[in-house]
Every structure is written in structure tokens, then in C-alpha cells.
Protein backbone atom coordinates (compact mmCIF):
# COMPACT_ATOMS: atom_id res chain seq x y z
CA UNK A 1 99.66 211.34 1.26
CA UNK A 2 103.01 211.39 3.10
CA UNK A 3 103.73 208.25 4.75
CA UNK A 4 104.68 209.85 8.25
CA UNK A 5 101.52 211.54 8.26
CA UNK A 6 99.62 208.44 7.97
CA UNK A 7 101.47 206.60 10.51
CA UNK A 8 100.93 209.67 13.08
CA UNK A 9 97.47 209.98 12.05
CA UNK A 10 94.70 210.07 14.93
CA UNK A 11 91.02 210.00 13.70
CA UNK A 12 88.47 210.69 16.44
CA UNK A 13 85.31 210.25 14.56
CA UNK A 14 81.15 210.92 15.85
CA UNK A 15 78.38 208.37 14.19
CA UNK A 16 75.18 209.85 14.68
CA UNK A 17 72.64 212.24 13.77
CA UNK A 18 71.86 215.17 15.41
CA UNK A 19 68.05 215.11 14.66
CA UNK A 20 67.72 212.06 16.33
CA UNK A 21 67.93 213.20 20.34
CA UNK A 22 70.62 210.74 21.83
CA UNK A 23 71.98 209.61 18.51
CA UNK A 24 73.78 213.37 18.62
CA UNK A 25 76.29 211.96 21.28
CA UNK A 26 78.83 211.09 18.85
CA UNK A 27 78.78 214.51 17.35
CA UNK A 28 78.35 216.69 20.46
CA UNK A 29 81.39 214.84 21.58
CA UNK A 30 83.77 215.96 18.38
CA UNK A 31 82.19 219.21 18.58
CA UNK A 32 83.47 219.55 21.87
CA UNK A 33 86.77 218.69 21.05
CA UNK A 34 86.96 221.05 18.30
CA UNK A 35 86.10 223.68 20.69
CA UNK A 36 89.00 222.31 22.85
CA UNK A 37 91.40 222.55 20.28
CA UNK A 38 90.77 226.41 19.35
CA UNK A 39 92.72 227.13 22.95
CA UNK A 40 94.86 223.58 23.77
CA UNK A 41 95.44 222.23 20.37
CA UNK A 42 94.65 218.40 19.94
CA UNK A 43 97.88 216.50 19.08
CA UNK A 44 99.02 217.05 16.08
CA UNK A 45 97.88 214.79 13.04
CA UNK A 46 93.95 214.91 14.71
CA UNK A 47 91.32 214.79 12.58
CA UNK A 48 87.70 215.57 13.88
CA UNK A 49 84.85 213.96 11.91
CA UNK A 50 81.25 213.19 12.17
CA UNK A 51 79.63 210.76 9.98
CA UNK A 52 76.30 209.31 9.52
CA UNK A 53 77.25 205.65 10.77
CA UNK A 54 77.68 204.60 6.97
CA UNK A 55 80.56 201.95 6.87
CA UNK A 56 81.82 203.46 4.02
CA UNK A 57 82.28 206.82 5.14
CA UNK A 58 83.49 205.35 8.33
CA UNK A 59 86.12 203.25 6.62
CA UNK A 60 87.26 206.29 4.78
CA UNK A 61 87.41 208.21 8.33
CA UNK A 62 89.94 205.62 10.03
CA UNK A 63 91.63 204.76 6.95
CA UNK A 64 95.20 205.58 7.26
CA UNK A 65 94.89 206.52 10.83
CA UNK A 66 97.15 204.17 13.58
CA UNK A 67 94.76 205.08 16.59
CA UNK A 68 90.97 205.83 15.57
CA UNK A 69 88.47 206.79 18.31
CA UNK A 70 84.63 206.23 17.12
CA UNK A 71 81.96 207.54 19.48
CA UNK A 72 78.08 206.30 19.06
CA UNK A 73 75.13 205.81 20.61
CA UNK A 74 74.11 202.32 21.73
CA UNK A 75 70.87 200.95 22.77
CA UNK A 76 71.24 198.26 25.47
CA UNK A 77 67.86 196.56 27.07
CA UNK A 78 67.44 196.98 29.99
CA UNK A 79 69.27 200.89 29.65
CA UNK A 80 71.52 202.54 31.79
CA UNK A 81 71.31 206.39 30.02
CA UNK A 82 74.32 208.36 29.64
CA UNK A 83 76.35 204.58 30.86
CA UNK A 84 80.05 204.98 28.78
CA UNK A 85 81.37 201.64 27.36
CA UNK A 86 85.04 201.66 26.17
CA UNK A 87 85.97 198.85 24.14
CA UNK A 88 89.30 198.39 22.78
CA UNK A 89 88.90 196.02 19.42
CA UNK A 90 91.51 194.02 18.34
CA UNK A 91 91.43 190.52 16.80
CA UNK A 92 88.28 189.23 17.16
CA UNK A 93 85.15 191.12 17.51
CA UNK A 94 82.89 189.88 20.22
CA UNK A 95 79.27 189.11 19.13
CA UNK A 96 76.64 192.00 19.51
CA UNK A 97 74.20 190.03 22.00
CA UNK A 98 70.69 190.39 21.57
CA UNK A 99 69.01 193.69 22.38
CA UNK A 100 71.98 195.43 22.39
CA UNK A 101 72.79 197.39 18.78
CA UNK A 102 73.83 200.95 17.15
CA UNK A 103 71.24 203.31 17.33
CA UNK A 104 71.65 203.25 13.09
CA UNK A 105 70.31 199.69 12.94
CA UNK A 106 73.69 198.17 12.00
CA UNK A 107 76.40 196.83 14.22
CA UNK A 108 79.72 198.82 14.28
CA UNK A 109 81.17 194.62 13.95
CA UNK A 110 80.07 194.96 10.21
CA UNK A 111 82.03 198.04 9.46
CA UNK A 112 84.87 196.38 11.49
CA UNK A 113 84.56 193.20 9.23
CA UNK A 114 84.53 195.12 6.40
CA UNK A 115 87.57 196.82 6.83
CA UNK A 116 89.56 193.70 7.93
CA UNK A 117 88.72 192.44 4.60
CA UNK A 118 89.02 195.32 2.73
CA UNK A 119 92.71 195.75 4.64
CA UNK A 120 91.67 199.46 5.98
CA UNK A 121 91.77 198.70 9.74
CA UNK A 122 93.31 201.14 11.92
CA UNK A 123 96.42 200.70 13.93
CA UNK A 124 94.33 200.46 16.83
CA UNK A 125 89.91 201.04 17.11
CA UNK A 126 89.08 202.64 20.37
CA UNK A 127 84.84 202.60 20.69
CA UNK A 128 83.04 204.50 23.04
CA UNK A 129 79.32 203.38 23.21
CA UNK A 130 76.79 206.03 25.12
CA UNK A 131 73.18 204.07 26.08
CA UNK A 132 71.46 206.38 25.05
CA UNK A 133 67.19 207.06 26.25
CA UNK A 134 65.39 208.79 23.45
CA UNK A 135 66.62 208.04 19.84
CA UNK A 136 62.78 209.63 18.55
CA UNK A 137 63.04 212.31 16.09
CA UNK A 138 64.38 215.38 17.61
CA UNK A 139 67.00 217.96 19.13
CA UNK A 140 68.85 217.80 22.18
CA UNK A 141 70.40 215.05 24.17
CA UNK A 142 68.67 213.89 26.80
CA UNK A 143 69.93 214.93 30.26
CA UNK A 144 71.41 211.90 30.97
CA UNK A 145 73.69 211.58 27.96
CA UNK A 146 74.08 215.28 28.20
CA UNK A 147 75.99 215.08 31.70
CA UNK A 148 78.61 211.78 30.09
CA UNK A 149 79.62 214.57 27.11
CA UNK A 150 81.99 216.73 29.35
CA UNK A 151 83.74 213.50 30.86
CA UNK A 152 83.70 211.27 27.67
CA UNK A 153 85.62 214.66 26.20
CA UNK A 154 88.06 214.44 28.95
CA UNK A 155 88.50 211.06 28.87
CA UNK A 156 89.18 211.14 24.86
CA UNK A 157 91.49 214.20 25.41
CA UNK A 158 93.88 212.20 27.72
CA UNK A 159 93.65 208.67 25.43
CA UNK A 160 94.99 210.52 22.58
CA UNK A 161 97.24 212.49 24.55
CA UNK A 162 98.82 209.37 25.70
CA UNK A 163 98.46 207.95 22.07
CA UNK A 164 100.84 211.12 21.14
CA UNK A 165 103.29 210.77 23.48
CA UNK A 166 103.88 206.49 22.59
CA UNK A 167 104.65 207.82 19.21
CA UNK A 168 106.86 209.96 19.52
């Protein structure tokens, strides 16, 4: 792989599944993008994946990238549906607290670890987390989560906008 590439790289990668209600968010959010970038092209070096949560395939998402965006469910007790959190990790990872986890049953701080060790970080890891209400098997997202797609979109469309321009 060219070096430049790598170093322009932005990965904007969906955990989730899409049979699993809520746990879609992460991929209805990179589908939207895609859709996006068919008229107003994402900057260039984007990539658009969706991925089952596997910290493997998640590694190999972000791997090379210097900003990577991951978008997941979360389930937080007591819940706040559709509720965006953007977290910005560098350095240390704070502790998942109790109740609060990935709607795959691992925490997104192992993959994190992982990679630190493994010397596959990105430049920088951008996480949104969607509380999600209804993980159950199933289509759709529930109306709640539905409603934070269009803004989470928006919101990813101007951090990697920005992202491009501090490049360049």
C-alpha cells in the first residue's frame, strides 16, 4: 500500500448486526453515508465498512487509517434510546462501568487494547455509542434510534470533513 494513502486514510466503520433491531445502528449509519457519497463525495481516502464487532475484523478496518470513526450500539442501565455518546480515545481507555457494554457482549476497550499491543491503533479513534432499546432478534431500528441516524450522519459528515481539511 502507498504510504500517502495510509497516512490520508479515513475509516468510518458500523459494528452491528442488522438482525438484531438496534444493533443495526452502526450499519444504517455507513449505509447512509454511502448514499451520501453517490451525490457529495466523502473525502477522499474514505472507506465505508460494516463489521460484525469482531476485534479482528475491526483491527483490520482501522488499520492503516490516521482518523477511524466506529459507530455501535451500547446498552446503558437505566437507557436513554437513540442518546449519542462521542468519545474521543486516546491514551488511556476509561473503564466500562457496570451495566453499561456493547450490544456484542464485548467491550470496544478490548479491541482497543488489542491493537495498542498489537501496534495497529489509528491516528486518532472517534466512537459513537447509540443506547439502543430492543437488541431482540429482529429488523428495524426502533424509533428512537431511528430518529439519531440522520443527525449522527451529519454529525460524522462534518468530523471527517474537518479531519480532511487538517490534512491537507
Amino acid at each position: 500500500m502507498d504510504v500517502s494513502a495510509t497516512a490520508t486514510r479515513i475509516a468510518v466503520i458500523g459494528v452491528g448486526n442488522d438482525y438484531r433491531h438496534d444493533d443495526g445502528v452502526g450499519w444504517a449509519v455507513v449505509g447512509r453515508l454511502a448514499q451520501r457519497g453517490e451525490h457529495r463525495p466523502l473525502p477522499r481516502g474514505t472507506t465505508l465498512t460494516c463489521t460484525d464487532g469482531d476485534p479482528t475484523r475491526l483491527i483490520g478496518a482501522w488499520e492503516g487509517a490516521r482518523l477511524a470513526v466506529v459507530v455501535d450500539a451500547a446498552h446503558v442501565h437505566p437507557a436513554r434510546p437513540g442518546h449519542v455518546h462521542r468519545l474521543r480515545l486516546d491514551g488511556d481507555l476509561p473503564q466500562t462501568r457496570p451495566g453499561e457494554t456493547s450490544s456484542h457482549g464485548f467491550a470496544l476497550g478490548d479491541a482497543v487494547q488489542l491493537a495498542r499491543a498489537l501496534g495497529r491503533l489509528p491516528g486518532e479513534l472517534l466512537v459513537y455509542a447509540v443506547e439502543a432499546a430492543d437488541t431482540s432478534l429482529g429488523t428495524g431500528l426502533s424509533p428512537q434510534v431511528a430518529d439519531a441516524v440522520a443527525p449522527l450522519v451529519r454529525q460524522i459528515e462534518e468530523d471527517l470533513v474537518r479531519h480532511a481539511a487538517a490534512t491537507r
